[in-house]
C-alpha atoms as a PDB file:
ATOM      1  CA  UNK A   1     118.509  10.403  53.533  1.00  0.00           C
ATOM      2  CA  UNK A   2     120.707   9.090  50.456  1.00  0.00           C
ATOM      3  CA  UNK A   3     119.945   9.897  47.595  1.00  0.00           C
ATOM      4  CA  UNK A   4     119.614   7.465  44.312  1.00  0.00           C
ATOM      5  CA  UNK A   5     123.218   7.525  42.423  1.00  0.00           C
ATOM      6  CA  UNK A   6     121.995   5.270  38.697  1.00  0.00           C
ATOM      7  CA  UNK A   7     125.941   5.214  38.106  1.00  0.00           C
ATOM      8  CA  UNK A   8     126.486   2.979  41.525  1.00  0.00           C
ATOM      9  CA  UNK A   9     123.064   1.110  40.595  1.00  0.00           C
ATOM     10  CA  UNK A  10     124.193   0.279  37.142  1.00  0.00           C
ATOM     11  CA  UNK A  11     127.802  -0.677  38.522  1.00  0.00           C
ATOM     12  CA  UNK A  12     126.298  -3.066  40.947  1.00  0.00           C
ATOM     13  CA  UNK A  13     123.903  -4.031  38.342  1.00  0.00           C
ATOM     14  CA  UNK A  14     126.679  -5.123  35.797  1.00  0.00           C
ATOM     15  CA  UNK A  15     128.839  -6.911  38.441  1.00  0.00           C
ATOM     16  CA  UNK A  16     125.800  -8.706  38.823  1.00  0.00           C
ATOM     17  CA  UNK A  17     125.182  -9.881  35.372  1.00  0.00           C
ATOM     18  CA  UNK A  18     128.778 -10.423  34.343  1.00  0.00           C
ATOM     19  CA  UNK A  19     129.231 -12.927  37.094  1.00  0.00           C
ATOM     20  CA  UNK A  20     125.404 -14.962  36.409  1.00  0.00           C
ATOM     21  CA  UNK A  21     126.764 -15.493  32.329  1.00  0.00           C
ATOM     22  CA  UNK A  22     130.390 -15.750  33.414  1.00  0.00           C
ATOM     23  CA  UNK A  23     129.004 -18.902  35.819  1.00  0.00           C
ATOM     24  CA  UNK A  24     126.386 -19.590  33.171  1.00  0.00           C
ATOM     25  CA  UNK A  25     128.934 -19.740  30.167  1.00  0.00           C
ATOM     26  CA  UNK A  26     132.356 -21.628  32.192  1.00  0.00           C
ATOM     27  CA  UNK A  27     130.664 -23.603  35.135  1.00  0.00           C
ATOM     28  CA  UNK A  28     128.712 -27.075  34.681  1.00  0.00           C
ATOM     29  CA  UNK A  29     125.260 -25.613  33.440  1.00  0.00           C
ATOM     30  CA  UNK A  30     125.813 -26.120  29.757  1.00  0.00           C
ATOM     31  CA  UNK A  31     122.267 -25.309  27.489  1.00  0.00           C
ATOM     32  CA  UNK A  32     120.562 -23.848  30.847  1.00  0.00           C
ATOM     33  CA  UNK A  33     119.950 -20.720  28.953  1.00  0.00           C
ATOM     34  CA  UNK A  34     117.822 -22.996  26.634  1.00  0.00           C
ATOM     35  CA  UNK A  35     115.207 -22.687  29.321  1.00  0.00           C
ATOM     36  CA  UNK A  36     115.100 -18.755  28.171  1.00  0.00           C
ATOM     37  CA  UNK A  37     116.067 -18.662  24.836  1.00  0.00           C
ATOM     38  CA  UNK A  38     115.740 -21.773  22.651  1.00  0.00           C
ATOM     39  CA  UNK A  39     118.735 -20.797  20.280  1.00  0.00           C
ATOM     40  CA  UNK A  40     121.874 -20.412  21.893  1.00  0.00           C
ATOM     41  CA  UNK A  41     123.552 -17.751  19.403  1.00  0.00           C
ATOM     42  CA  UNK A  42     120.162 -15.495  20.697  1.00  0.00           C
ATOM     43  CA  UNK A  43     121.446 -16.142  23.698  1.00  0.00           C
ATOM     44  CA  UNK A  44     124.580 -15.055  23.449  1.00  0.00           C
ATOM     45  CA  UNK A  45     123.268 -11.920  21.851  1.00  0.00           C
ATOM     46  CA  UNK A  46     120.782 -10.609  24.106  1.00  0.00           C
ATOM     47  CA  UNK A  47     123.286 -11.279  26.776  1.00  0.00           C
ATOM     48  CA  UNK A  48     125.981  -9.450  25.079  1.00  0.00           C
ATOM     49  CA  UNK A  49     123.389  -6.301  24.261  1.00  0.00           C
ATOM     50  CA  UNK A  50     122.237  -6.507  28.373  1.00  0.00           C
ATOM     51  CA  UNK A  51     125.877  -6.343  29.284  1.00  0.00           C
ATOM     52  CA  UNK A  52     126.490  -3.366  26.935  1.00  0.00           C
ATOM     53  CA  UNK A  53     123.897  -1.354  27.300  1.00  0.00           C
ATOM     54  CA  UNK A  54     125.155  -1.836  31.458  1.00  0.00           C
ATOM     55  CA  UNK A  55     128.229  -0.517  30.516  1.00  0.00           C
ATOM     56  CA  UNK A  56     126.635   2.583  28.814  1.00  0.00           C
ATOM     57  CA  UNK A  57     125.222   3.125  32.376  1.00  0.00           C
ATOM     58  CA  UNK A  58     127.589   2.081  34.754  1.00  0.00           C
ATOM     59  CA  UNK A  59     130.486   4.618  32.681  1.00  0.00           C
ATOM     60  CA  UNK A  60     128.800   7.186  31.032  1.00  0.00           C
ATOM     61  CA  UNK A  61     131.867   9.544  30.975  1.00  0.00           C
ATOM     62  CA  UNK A  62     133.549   6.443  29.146  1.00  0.00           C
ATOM     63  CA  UNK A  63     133.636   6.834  24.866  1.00  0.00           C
ATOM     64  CA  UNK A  64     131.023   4.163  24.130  1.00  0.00           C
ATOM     65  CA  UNK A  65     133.383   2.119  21.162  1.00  0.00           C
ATOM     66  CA  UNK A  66     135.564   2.072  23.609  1.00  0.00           C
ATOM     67  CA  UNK A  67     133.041   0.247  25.697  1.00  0.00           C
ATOM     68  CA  UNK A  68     131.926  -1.885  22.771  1.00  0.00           C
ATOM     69  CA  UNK A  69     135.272  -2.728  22.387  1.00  0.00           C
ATOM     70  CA  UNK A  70     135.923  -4.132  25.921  1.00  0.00           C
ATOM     71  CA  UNK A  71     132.933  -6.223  25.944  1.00  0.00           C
ATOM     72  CA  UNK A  72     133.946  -8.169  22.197  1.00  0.00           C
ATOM     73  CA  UNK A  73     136.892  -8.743  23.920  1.00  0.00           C
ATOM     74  CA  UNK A  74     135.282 -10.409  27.420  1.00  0.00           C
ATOM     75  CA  UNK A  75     133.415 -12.166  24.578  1.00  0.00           C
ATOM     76  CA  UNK A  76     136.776 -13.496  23.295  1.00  0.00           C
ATOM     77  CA  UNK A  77     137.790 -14.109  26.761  1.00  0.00           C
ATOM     78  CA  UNK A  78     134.973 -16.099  27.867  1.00  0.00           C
ATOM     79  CA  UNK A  79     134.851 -18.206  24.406  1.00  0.00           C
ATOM     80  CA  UNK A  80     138.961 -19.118  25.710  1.00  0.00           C
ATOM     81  CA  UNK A  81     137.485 -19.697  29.463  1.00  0.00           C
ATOM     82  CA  UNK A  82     135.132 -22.405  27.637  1.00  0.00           C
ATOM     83  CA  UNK A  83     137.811 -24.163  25.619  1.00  0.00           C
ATOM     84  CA  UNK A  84     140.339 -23.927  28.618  1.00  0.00           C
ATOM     85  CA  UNK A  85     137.280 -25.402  30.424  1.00  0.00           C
ATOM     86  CA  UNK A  86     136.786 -28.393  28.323  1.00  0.00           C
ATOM     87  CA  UNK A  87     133.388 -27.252  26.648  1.00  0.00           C
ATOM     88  CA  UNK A  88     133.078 -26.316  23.496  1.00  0.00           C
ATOM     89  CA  UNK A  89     134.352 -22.932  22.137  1.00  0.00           C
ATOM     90  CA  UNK A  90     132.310 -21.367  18.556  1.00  0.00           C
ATOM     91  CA  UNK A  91     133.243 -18.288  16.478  1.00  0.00           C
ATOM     92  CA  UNK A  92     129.627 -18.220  16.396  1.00  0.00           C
ATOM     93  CA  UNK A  93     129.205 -17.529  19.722  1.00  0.00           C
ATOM     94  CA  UNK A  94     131.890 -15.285  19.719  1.00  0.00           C
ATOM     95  CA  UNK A  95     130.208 -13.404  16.990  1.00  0.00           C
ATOM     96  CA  UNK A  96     127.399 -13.606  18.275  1.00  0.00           C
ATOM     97  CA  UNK A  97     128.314 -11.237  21.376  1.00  0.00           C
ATOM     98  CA  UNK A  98     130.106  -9.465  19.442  1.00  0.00           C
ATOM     99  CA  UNK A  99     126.692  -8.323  17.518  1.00  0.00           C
ATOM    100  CA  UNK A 100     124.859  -7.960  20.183  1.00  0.00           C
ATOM    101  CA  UNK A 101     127.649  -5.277  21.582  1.00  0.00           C
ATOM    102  CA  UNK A 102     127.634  -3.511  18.574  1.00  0.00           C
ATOM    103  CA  UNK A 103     123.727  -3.270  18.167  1.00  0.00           C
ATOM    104  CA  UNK A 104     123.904  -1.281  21.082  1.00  0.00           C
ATOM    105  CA  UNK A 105     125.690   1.539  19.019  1.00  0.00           C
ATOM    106  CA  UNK A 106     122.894   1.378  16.252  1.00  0.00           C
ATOM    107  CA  UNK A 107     120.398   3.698  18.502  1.00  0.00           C
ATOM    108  CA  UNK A 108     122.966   6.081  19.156  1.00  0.00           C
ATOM    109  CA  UNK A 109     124.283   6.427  15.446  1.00  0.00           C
ATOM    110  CA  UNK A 110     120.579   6.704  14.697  1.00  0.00           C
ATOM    111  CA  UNK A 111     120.055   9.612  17.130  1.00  0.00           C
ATOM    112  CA  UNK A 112     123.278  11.117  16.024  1.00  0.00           C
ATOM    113  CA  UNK A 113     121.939  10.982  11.974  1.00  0.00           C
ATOM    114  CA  UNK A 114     118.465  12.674  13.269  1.00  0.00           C
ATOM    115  CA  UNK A 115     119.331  15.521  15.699  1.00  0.00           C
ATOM    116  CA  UNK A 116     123.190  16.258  14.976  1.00  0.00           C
ATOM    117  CA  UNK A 117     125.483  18.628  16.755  1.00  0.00           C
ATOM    118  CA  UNK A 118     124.964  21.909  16.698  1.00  0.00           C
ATOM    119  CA  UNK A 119     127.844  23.020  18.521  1.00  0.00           C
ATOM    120  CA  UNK A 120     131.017  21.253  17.263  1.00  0.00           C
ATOM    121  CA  UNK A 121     133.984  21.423  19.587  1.00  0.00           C
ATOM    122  CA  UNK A 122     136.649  22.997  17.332  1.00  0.00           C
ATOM    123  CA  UNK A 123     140.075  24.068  18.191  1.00  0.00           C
ATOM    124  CA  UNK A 124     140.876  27.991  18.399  1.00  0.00           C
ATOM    125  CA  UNK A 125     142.066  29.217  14.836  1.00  0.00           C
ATOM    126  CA  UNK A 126     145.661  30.082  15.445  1.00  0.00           C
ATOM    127  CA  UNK A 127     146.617  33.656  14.223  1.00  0.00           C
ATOM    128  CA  UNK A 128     150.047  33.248  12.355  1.00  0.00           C
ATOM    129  CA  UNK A 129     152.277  36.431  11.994  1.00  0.00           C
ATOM    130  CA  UNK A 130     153.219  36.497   8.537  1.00  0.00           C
ATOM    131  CA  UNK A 131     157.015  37.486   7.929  1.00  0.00           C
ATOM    132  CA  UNK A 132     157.839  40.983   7.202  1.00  0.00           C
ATOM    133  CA  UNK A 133     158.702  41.213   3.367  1.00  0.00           C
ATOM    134  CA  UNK A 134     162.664  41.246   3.080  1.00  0.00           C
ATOM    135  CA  UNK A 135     163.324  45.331   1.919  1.00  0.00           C
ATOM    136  CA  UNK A 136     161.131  46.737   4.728  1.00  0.00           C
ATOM    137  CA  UNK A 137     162.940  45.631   7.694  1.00  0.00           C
ATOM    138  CA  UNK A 138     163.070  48.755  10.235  1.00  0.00           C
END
């Protein structure tokens, strides 16, 4: 019987989602996601949190700026697709997503101020050899 694997889930899961608001924000359905969410800028941040919070899932071994990072930057992308497109591209919008990517992070720096480390991952103190002083040499 196979078992449940939430990485593959939240892989196919994110596919999913980036291709519904990449067709939702390039093809002919302009102010569809009105129907939803009457402003669009909430729109483009509750989209942009979904699709980040996907990533968390889908690439947990992944450093999550790293992932915050990639999705401004689809942001940006899809903001060119629009103008390339012929509909109209905001900074707004474009900083809109990029909010909602980062509000993902504000949970996990919250959890990281109330229960912090306890093990740090240091490096090995080297032992250095000091010289022997100049008149004792054997």
């Amino acid at each position: 019987m196979p078992t449940f694997q939430p990485k593959i889930t939240a892989r196919i899961l994110l596919a999913a989602a980036v291709l519904i608001c990449a067709v939702g924000m390039l093809g002919p359905f302009g102010g569809v996601e009105k129907d939803l969410v009457p402003e669009d800028k909430a729109a483009h941040f509750i989209a942009f949190y979904g699709l980040t919070l996907l990533m968390f899932s889908a690439f947990p071994n992944r450093r999550r700026l790293d992932l915050v990072m990639l999705a401004v930057f689809a942001g940006l992308a899809l903001e060119i697709g629009q103008r390339l497109s012929g509909r109209d591209a905001e900074v707004g919008d474009l900083l809109a997503d990029a909010l909602g990517a980062l509000a993902v992070l504000a949970p996990v720096w919250l959890e990281h101020l109330r229960f912090p480390r306890r093990e740090r991952r240091a490096l090995p103190l080297r032992k250095i050899e000091s010289p022997e002083p100049l008149g004792e040499a054997a």
